[in-house]
PDB file of N, CA and C in Angstrom:
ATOM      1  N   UNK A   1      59.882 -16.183 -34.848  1.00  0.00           N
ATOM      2  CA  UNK A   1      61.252 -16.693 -34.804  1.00  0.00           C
ATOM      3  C   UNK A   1      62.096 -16.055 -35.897  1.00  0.00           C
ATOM      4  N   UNK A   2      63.465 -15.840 -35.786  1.00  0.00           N
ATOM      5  CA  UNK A   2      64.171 -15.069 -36.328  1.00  0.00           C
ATOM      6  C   UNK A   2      64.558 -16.520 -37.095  1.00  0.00           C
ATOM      7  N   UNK A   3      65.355 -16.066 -38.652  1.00  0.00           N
ATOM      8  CA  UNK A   3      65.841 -17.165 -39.471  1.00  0.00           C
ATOM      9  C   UNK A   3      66.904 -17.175 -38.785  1.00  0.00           C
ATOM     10  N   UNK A   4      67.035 -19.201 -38.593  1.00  0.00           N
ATOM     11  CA  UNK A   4      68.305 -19.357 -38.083  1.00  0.00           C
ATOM     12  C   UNK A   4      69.874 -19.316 -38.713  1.00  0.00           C
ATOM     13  N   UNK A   5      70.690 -18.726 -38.626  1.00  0.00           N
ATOM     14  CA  UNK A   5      71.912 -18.573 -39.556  1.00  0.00           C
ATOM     15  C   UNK A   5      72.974 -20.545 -39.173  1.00  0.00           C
ATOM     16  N   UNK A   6      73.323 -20.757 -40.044  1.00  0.00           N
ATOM     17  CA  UNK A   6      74.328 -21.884 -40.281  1.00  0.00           C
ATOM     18  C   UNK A   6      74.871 -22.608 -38.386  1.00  0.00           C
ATOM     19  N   UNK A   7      75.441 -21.360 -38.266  1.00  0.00           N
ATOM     20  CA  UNK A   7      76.191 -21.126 -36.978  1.00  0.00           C
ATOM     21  C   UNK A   7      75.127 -21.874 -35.852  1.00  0.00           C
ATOM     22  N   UNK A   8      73.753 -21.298 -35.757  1.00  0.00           N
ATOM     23  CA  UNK A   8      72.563 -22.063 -34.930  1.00  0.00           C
ATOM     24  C   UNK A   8      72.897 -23.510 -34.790  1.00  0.00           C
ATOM     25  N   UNK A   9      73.142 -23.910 -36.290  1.00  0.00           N
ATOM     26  CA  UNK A   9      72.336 -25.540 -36.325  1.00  0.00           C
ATOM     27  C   UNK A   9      72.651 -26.248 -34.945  1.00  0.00           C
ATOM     28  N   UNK A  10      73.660 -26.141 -34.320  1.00  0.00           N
ATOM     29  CA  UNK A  10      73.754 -27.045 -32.418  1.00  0.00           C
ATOM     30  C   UNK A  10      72.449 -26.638 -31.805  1.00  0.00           C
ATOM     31  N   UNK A  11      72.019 -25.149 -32.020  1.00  0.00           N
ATOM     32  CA  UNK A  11      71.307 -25.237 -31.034  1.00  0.00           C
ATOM     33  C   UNK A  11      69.793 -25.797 -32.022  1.00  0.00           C
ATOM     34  N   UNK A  12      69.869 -25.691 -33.226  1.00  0.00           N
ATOM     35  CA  UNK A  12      68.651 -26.335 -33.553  1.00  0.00           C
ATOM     36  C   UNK A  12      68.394 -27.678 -33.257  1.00  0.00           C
ATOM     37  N   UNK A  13      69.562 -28.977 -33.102  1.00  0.00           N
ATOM     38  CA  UNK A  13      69.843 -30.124 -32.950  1.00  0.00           C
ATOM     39  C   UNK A  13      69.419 -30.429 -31.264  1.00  0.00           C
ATOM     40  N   UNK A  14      69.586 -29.378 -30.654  1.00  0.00           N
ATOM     41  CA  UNK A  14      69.586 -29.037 -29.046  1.00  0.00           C
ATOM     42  C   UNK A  14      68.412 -29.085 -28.940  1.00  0.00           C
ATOM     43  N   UNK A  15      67.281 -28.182 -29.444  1.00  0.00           N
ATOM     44  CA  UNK A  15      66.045 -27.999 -29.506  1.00  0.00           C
ATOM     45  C   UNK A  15      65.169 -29.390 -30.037  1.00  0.00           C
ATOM     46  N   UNK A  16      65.575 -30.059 -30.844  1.00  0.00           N
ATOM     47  CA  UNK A  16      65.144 -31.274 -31.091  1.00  0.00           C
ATOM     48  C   UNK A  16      65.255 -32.273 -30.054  1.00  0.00           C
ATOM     49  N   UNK A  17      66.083 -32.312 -29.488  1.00  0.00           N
ATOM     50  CA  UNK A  17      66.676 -33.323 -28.702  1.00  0.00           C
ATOM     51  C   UNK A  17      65.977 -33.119 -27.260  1.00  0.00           C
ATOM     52  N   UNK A  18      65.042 -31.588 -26.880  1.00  0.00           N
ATOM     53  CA  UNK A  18      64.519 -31.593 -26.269  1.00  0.00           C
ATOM     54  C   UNK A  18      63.076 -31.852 -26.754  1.00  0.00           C
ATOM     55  N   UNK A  19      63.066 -31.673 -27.418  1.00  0.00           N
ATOM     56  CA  UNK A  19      61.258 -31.802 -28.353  1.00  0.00           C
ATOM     57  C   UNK A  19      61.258 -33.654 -28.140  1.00  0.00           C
ATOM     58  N   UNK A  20      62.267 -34.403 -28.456  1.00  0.00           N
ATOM     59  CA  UNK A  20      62.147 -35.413 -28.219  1.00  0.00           C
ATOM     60  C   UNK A  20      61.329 -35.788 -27.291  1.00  0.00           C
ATOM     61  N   UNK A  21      62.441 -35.508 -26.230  1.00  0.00           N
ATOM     62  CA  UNK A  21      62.237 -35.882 -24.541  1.00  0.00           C
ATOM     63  C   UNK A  21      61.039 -35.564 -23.848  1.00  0.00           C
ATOM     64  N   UNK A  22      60.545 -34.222 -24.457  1.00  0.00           N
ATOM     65  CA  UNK A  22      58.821 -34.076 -24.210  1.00  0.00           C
ATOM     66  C   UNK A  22      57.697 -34.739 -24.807  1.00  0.00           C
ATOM     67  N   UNK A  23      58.178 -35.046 -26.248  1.00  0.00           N
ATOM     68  CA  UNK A  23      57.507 -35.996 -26.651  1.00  0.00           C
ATOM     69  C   UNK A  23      57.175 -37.604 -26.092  1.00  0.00           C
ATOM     70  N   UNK A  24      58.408 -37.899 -25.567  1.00  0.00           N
ATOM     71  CA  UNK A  24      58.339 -39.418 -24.687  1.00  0.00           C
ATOM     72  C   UNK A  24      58.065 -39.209 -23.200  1.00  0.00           C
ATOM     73  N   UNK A  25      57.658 -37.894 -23.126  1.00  0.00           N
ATOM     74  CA  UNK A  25      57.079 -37.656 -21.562  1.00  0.00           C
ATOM     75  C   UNK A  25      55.601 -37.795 -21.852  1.00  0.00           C
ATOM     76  N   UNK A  26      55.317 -37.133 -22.955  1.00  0.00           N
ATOM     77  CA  UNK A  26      53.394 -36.757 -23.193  1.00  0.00           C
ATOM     78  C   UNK A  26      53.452 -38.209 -23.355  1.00  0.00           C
ATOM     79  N   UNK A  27      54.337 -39.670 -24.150  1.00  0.00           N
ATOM     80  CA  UNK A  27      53.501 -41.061 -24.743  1.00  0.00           C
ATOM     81  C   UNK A  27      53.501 -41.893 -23.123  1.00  0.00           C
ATOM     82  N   UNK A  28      54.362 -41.323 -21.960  1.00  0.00           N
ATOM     83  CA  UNK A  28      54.087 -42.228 -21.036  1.00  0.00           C
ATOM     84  C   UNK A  28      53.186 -41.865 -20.187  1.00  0.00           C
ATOM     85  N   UNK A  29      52.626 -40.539 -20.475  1.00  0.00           N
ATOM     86  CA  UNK A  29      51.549 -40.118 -19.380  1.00  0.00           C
ATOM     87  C   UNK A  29      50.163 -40.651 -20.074  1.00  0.00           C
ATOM     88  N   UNK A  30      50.489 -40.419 -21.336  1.00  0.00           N
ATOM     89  CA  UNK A  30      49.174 -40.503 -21.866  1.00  0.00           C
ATOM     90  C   UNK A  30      48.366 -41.885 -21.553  1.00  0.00           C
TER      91      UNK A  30
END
């Protein structure tokens, strides 16, 4: 991964917000 510059941070917030949503997919299957 390339360092993210300032300008990123939406899409770093974006990326979380999907990490979430997979995360509460793996706790209801599990």
């Amino acid at each position: 991964l390339k360092n993210t510059p300032p300008e990123n941070k939406g899409d770093i917030e974006f990326l979380n917000e999907e990490l979430n949503r997979i995360n509460q997919i793996k706790e209801t299957l599990s």
